[in-house]
C-alpha atoms as a PDB file:
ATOM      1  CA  UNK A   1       0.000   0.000   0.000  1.00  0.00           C
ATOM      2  CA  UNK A   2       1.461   3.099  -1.052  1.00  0.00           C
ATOM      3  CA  UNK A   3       2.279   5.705   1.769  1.00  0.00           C
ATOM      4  CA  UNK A   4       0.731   8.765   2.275  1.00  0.00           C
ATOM      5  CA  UNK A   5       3.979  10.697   1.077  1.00  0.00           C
ATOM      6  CA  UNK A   6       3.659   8.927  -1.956  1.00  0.00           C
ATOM      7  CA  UNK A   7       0.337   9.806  -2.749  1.00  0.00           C
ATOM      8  CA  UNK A   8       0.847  13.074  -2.152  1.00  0.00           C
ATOM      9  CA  UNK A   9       3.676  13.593  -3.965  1.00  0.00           C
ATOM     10  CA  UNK A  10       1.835  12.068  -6.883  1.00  0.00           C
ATOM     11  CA  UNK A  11      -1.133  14.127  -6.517  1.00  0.00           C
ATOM     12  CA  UNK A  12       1.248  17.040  -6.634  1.00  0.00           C
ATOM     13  CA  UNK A  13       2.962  15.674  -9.614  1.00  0.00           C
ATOM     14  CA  UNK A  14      -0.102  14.828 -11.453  1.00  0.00           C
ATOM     15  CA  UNK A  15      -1.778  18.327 -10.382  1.00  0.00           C
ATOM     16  CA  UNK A  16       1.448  20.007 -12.292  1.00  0.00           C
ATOM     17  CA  UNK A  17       1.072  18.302 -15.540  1.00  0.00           C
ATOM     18  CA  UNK A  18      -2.835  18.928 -15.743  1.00  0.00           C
ATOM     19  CA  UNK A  19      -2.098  22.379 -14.980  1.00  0.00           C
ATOM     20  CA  UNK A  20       0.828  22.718 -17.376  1.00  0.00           C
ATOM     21  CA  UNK A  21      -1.374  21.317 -19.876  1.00  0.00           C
ATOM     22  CA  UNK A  22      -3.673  24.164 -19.884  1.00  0.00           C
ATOM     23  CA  UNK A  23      -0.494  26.244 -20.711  1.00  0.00           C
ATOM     24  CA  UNK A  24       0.695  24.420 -23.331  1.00  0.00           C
ATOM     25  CA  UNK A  25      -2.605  24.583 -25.308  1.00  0.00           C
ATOM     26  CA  UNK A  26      -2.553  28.361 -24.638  1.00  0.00           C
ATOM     27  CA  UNK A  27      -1.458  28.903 -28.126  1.00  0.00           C
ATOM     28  CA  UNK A  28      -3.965  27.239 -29.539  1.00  0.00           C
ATOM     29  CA  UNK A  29      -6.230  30.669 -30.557  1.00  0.00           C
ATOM     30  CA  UNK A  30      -2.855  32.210 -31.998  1.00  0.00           C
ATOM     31  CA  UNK A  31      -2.147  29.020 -34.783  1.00  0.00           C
ATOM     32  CA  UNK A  32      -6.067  28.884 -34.878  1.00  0.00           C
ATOM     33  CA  UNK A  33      -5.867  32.616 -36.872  1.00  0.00           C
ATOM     34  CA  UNK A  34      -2.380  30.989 -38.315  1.00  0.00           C
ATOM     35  CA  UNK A  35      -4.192  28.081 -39.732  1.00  0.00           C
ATOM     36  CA  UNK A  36      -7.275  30.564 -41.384  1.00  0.00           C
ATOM     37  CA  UNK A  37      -4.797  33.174 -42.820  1.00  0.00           C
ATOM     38  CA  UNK A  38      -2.454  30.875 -43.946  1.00  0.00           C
ATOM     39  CA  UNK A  39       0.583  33.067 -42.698  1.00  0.00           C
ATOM     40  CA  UNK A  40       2.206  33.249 -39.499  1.00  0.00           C
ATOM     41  CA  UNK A  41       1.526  37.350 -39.494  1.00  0.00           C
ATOM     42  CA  UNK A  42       3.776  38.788 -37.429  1.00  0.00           C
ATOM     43  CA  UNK A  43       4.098  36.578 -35.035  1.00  0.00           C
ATOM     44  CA  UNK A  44       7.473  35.527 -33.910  1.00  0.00           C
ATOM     45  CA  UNK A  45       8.332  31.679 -33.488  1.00  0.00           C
ATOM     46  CA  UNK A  46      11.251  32.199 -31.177  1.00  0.00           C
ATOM     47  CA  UNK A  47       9.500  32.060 -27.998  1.00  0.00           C
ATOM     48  CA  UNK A  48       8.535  28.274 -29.308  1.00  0.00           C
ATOM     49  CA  UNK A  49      11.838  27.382 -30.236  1.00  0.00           C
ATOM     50  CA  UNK A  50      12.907  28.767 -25.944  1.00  0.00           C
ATOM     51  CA  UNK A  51      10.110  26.547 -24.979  1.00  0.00           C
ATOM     52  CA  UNK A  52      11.177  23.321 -26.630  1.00  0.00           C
ATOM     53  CA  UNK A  53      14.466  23.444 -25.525  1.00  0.00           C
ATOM     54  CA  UNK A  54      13.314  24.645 -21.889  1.00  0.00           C
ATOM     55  CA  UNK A  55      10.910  21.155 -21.755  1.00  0.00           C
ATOM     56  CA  UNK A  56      13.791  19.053 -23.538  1.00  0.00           C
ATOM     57  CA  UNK A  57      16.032  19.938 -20.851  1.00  0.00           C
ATOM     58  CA  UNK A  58      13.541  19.642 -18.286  1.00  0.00           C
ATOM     59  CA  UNK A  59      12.713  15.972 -19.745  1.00  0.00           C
ATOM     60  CA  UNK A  60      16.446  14.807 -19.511  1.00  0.00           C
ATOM     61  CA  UNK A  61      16.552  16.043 -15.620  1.00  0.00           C
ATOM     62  CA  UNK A  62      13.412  13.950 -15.368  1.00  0.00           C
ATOM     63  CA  UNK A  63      14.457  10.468 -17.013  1.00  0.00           C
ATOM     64  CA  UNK A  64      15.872   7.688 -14.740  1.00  0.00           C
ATOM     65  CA  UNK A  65      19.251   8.182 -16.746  1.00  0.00           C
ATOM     66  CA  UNK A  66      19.733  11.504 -14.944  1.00  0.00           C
ATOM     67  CA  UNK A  67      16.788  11.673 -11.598  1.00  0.00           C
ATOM     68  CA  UNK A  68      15.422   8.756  -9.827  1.00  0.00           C
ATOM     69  CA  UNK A  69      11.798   9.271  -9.362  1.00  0.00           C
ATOM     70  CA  UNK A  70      11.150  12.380 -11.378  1.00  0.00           C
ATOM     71  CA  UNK A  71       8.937  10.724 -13.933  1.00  0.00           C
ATOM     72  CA  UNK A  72       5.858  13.278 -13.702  1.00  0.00           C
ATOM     73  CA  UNK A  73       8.440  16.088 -14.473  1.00  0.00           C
ATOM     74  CA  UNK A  74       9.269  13.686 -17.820  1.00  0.00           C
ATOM     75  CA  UNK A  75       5.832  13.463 -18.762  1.00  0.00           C
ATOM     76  CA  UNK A  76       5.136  16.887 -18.501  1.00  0.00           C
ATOM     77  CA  UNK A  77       8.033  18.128 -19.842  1.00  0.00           C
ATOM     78  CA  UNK A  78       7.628  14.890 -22.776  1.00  0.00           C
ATOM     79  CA  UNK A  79       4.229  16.920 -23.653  1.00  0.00           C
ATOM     80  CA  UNK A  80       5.261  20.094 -23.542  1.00  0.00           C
ATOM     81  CA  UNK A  81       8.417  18.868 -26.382  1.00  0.00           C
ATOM     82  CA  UNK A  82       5.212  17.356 -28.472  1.00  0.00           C
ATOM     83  CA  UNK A  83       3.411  21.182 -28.527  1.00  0.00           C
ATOM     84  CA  UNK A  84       6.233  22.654 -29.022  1.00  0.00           C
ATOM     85  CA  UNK A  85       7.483  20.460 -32.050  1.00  0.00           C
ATOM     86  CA  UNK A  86       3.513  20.887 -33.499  1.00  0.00           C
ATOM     87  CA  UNK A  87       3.601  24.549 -33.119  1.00  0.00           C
ATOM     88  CA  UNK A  88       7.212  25.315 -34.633  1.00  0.00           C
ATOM     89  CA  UNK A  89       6.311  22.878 -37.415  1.00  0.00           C
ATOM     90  CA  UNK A  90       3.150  25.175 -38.709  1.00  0.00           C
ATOM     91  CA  UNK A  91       5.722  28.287 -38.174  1.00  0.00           C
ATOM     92  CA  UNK A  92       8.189  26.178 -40.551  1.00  0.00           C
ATOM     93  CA  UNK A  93       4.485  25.801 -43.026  1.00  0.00           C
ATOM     94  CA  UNK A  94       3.263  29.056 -42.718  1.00  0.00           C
ATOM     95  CA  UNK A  95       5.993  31.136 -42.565  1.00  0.00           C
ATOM     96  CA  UNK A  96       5.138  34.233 -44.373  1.00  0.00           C
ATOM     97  CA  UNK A  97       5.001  38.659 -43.675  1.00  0.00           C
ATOM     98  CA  UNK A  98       1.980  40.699 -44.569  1.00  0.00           C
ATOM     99  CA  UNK A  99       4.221  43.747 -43.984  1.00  0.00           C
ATOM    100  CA  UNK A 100       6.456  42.195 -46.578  1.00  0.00           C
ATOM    101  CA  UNK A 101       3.464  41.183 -49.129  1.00  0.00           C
ATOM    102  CA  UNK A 102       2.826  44.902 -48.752  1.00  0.00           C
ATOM    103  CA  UNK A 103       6.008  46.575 -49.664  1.00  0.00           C
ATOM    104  CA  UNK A 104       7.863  44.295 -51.884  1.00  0.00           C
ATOM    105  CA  UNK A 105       6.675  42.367 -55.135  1.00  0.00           C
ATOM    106  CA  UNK A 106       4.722  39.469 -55.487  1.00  0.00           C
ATOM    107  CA  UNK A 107       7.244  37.412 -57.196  1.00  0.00           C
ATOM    108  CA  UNK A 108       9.710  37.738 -54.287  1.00  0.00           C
ATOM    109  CA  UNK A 109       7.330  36.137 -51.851  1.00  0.00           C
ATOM    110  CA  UNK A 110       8.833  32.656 -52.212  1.00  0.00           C
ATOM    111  CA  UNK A 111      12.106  33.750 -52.052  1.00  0.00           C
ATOM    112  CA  UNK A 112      11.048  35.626 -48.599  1.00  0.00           C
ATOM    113  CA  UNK A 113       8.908  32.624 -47.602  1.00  0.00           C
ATOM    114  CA  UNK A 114      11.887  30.360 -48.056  1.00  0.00           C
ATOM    115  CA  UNK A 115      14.124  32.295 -46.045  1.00  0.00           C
ATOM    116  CA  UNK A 116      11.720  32.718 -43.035  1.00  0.00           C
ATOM    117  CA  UNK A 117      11.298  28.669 -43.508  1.00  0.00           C
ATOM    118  CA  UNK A 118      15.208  28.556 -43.559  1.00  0.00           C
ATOM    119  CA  UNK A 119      15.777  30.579 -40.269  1.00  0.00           C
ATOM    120  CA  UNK A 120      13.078  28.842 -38.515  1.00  0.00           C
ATOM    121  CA  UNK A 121      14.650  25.273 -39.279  1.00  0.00           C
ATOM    122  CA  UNK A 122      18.381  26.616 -39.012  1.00  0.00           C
ATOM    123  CA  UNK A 123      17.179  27.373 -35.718  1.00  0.00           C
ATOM    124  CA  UNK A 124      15.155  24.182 -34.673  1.00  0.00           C
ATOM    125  CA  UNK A 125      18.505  22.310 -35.745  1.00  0.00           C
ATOM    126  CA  UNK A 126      20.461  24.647 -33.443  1.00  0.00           C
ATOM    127  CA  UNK A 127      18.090  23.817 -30.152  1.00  0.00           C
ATOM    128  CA  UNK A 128      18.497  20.147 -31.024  1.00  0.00           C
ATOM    129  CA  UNK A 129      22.424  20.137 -31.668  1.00  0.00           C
ATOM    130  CA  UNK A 130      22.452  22.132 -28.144  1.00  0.00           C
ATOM    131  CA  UNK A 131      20.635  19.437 -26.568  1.00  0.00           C
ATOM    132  CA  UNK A 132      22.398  16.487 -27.842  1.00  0.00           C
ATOM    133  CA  UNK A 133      25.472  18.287 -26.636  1.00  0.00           C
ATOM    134  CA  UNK A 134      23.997  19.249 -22.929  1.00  0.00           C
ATOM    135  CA  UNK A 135      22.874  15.109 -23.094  1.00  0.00           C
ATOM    136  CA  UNK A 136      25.770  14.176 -24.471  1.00  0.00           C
ATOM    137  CA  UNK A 137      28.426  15.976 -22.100  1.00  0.00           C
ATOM    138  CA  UNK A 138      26.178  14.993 -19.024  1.00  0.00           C
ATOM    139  CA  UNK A 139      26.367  11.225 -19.810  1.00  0.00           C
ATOM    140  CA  UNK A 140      30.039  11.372 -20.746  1.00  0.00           C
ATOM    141  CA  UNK A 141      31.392  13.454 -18.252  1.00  0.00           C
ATOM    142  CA  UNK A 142      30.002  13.158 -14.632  1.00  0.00           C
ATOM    143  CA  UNK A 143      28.716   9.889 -12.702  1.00  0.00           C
ATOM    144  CA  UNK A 144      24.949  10.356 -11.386  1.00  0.00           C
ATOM    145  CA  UNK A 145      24.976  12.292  -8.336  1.00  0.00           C
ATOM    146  CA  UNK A 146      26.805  15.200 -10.420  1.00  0.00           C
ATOM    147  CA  UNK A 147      25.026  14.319 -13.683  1.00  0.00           C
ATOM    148  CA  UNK A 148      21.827  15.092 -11.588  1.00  0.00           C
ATOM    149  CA  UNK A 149      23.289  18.248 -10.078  1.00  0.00           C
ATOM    150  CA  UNK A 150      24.535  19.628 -13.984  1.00  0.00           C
ATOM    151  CA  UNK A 151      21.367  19.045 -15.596  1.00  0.00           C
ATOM    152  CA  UNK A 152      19.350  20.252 -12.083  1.00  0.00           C
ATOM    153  CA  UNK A 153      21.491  23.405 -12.572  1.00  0.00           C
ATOM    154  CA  UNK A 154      20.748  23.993 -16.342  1.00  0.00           C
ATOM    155  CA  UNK A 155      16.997  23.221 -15.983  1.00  0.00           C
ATOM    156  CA  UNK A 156      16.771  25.563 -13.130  1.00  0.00           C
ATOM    157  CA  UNK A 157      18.267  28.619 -15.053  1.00  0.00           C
ATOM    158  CA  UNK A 158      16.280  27.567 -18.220  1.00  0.00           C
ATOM    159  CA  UNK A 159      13.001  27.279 -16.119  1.00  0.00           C
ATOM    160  CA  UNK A 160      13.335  30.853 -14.403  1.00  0.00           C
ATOM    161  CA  UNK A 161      14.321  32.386 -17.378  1.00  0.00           C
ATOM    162  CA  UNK A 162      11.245  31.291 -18.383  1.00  0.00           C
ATOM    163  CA  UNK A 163       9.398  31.807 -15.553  1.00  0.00           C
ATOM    164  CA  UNK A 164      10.849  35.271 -15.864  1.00  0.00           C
ATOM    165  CA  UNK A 165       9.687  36.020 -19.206  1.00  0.00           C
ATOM    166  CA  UNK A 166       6.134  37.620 -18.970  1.00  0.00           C
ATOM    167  CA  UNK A 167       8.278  40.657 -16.802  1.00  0.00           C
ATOM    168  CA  UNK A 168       7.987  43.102 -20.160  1.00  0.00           C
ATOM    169  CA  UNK A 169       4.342  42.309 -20.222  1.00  0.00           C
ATOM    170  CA  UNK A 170       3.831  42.985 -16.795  1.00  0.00           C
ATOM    171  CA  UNK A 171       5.786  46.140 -17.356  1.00  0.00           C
ATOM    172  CA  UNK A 172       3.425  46.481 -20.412  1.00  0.00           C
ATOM    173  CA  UNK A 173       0.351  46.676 -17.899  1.00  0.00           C
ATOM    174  CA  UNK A 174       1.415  48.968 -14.932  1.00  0.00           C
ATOM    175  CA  UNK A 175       2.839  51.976 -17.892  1.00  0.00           C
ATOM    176  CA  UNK A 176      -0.820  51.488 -20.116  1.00  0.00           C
ATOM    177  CA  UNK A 177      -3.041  50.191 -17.019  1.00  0.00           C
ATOM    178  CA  UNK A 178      -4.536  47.660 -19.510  1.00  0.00           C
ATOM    179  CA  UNK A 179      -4.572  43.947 -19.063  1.00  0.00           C
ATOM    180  CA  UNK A 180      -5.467  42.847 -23.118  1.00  0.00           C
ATOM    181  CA  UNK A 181      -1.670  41.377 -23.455  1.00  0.00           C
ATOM    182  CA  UNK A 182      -1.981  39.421 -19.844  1.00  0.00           C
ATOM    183  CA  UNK A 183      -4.783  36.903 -20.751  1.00  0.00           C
ATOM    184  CA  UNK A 184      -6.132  35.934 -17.101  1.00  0.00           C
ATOM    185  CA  UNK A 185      -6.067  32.015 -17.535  1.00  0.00           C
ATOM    186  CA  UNK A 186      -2.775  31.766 -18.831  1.00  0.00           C
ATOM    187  CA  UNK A 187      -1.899  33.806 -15.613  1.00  0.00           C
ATOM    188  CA  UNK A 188      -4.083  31.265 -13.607  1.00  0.00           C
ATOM    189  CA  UNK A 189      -2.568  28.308 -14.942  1.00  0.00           C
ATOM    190  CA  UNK A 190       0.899  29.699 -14.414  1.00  0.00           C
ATOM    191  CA  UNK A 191       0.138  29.849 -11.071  1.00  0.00           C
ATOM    192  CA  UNK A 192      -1.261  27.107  -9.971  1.00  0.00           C
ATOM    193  CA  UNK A 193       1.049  24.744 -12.057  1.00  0.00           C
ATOM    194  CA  UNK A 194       4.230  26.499 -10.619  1.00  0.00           C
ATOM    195  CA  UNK A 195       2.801  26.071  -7.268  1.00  0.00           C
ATOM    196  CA  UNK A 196       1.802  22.479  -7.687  1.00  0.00           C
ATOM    197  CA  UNK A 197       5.250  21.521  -9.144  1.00  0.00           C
ATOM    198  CA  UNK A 198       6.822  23.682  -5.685  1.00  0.00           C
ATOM    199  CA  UNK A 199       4.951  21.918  -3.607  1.00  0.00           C
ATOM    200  CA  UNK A 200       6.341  18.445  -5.923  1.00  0.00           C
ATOM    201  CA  UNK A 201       9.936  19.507  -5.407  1.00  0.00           C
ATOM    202  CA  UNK A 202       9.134  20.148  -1.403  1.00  0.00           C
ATOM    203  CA  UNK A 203       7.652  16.872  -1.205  1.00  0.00           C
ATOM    204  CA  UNK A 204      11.177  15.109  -2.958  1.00  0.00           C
ATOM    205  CA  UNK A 205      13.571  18.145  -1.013  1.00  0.00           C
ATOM    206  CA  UNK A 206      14.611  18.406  -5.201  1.00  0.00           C
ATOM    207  CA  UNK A 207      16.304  22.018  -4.748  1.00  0.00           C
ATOM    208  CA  UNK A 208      16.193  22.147  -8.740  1.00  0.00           C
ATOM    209  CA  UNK A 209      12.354  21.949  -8.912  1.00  0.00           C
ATOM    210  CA  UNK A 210      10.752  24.254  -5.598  1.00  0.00           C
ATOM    211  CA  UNK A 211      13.267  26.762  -6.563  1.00  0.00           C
ATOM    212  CA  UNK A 212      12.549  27.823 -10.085  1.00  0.00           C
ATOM    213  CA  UNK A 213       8.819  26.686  -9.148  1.00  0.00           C
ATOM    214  CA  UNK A 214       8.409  28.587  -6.005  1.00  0.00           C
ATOM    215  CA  UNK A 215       9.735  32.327  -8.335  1.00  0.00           C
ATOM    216  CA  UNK A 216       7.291  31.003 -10.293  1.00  0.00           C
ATOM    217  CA  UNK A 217       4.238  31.158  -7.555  1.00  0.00           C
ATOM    218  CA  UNK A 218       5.350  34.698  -6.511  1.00  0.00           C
ATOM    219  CA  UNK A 219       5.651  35.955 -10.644  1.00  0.00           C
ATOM    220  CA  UNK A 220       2.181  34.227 -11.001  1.00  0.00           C
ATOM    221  CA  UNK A 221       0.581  35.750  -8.065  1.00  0.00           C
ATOM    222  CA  UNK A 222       1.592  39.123  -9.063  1.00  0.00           C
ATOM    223  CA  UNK A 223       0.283  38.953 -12.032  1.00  0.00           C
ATOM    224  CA  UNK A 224      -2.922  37.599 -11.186  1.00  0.00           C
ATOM    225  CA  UNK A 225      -2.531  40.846  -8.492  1.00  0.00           C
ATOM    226  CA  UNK A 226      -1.993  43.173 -11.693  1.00  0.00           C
ATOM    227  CA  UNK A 227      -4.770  41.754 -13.355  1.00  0.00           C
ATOM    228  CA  UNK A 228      -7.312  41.893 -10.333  1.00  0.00           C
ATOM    229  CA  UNK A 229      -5.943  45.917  -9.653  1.00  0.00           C
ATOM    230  CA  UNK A 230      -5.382  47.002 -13.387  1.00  0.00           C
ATOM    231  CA  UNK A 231      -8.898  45.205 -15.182  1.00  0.00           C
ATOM    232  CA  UNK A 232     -11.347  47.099 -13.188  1.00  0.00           C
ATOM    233  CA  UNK A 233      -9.397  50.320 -14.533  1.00  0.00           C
ATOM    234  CA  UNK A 234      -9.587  49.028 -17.916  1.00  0.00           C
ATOM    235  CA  UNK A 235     -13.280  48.079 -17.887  1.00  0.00           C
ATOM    236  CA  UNK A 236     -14.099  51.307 -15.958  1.00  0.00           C
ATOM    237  CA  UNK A 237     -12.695  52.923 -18.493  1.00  0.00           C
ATOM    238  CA  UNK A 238     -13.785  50.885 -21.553  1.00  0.00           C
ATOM    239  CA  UNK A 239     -17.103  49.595 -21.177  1.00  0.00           C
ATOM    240  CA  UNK A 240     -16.804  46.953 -23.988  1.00  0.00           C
ATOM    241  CA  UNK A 241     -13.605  45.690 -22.758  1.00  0.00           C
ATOM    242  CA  UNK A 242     -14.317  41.884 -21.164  1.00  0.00           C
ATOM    243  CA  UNK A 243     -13.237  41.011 -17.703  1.00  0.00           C
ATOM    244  CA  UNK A 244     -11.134  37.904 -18.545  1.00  0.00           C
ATOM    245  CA  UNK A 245      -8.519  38.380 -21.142  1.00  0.00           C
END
């Protein structure tokens, strides 16, 4: 029978992915308009390409090869790879400019199109040669307790920077007291899954996960702070505007 620990780090574990779930289909309106214009706009795929190389690191720290009973932070991370991989690959399909369609020639949109497509893989290839190189150097160079500790260390600083991010935005809000560019229930999730996966990394005493997790609670909160302070402003002031971004 499986203790209550157990269960509860589970629960925690399992709480995290569901939550992180709701992030990674966050997107989903953005390649929605992608998808019915045919052309990735002006939308930037680099924040995609971060991502999948945050989650692939974030998988390795997870696997047996590296942690011993990490697998939720695998399968979460495992998932978020997946998106990731889905969404860059319809940046790779659709890449395209309507500014450019505007002020250049028709005949050079291939040429531009196949550029954009060009960058975008040049740079998927880059994320996955930096990878294989963080897997590769971990396996080849340290035993397990300091394999753990190198790949703990590089997940941490790739999961705050993360984590860290949605600062400009936040930035964005308090200068224009407006909350359109901080949807609410990506703010939620953020949230609760960072405080899910701190509670996770309490549970295991895993330094690498409450860390990065817990300056993710106190990011999360204050946005979901901003949002509470800054959306009354910006529905007293525009009637139309809806509550939840």
């Amino acid at each position: 029978m499986s203790s209550l620990y157990d269960v509860s780090c589970f629960a925690a574990g399992l709480a995290g992915n569901v939550f992180a779930l709701a992030l990674f289909l966050s997107p989903v309106p953005t390649f929605k308009r992608v998808l019915k214009a045919k052309s990735t706009e002006q939308f930037d795929g680099l924040p995609y390409l971060l991502s999948l190389l945050n989650c692939c690191i974030c998988l390795w720290y997870g696997l047996p090869w590296v942690s011993d009973g990490r697998l939720l932070v695998a399968t979460v991370n495992g998932t978020g790879a997946a998106f990731q991989l889905v969404y860059i690959s319809l940046f790779i399909f659709y890449a395209d400019s309507r500014r450019t369609r505007r002020h250049l020639q028709w005949m050079m949109m291939p040429a531009i199109k196949f550029a954009q497509q060009l960058k975008i893989t040049g740079l998927l290839v880059l994320i996955v040669c930096v990878f294989a190189l963080i897997a590769q150097t971990s396996l080849a160079f340290f035993d397990h307790p300091v394999r753990q500790q190198f790949v703990g260390a590089l997940s941490m600083a790739s999961l705050i920077s993360m984590f860290a991010s949605p600062l400009a935005v936040m930035g964005l809000v308090i200068r224009t007291e407006c909350v359109e560019f901080m949807p609410f229930y990506l703010s939620l999730s953020t949230f609760l899954m960072s405080a899910s996966f701190a509670l996770y990394g309490l549970l295991l005493r895993d330094f690498f996960i409450y860390l990065p997790n817990g300056l993710g609670v106190i990011l999360g909160a204050t946005q979901l702070v901003l949002y509470a302070y800054y959306s009354r402003k910006w529905k007293g002031g525009d009637s139309s505007a809806p509550l939840l971004g």
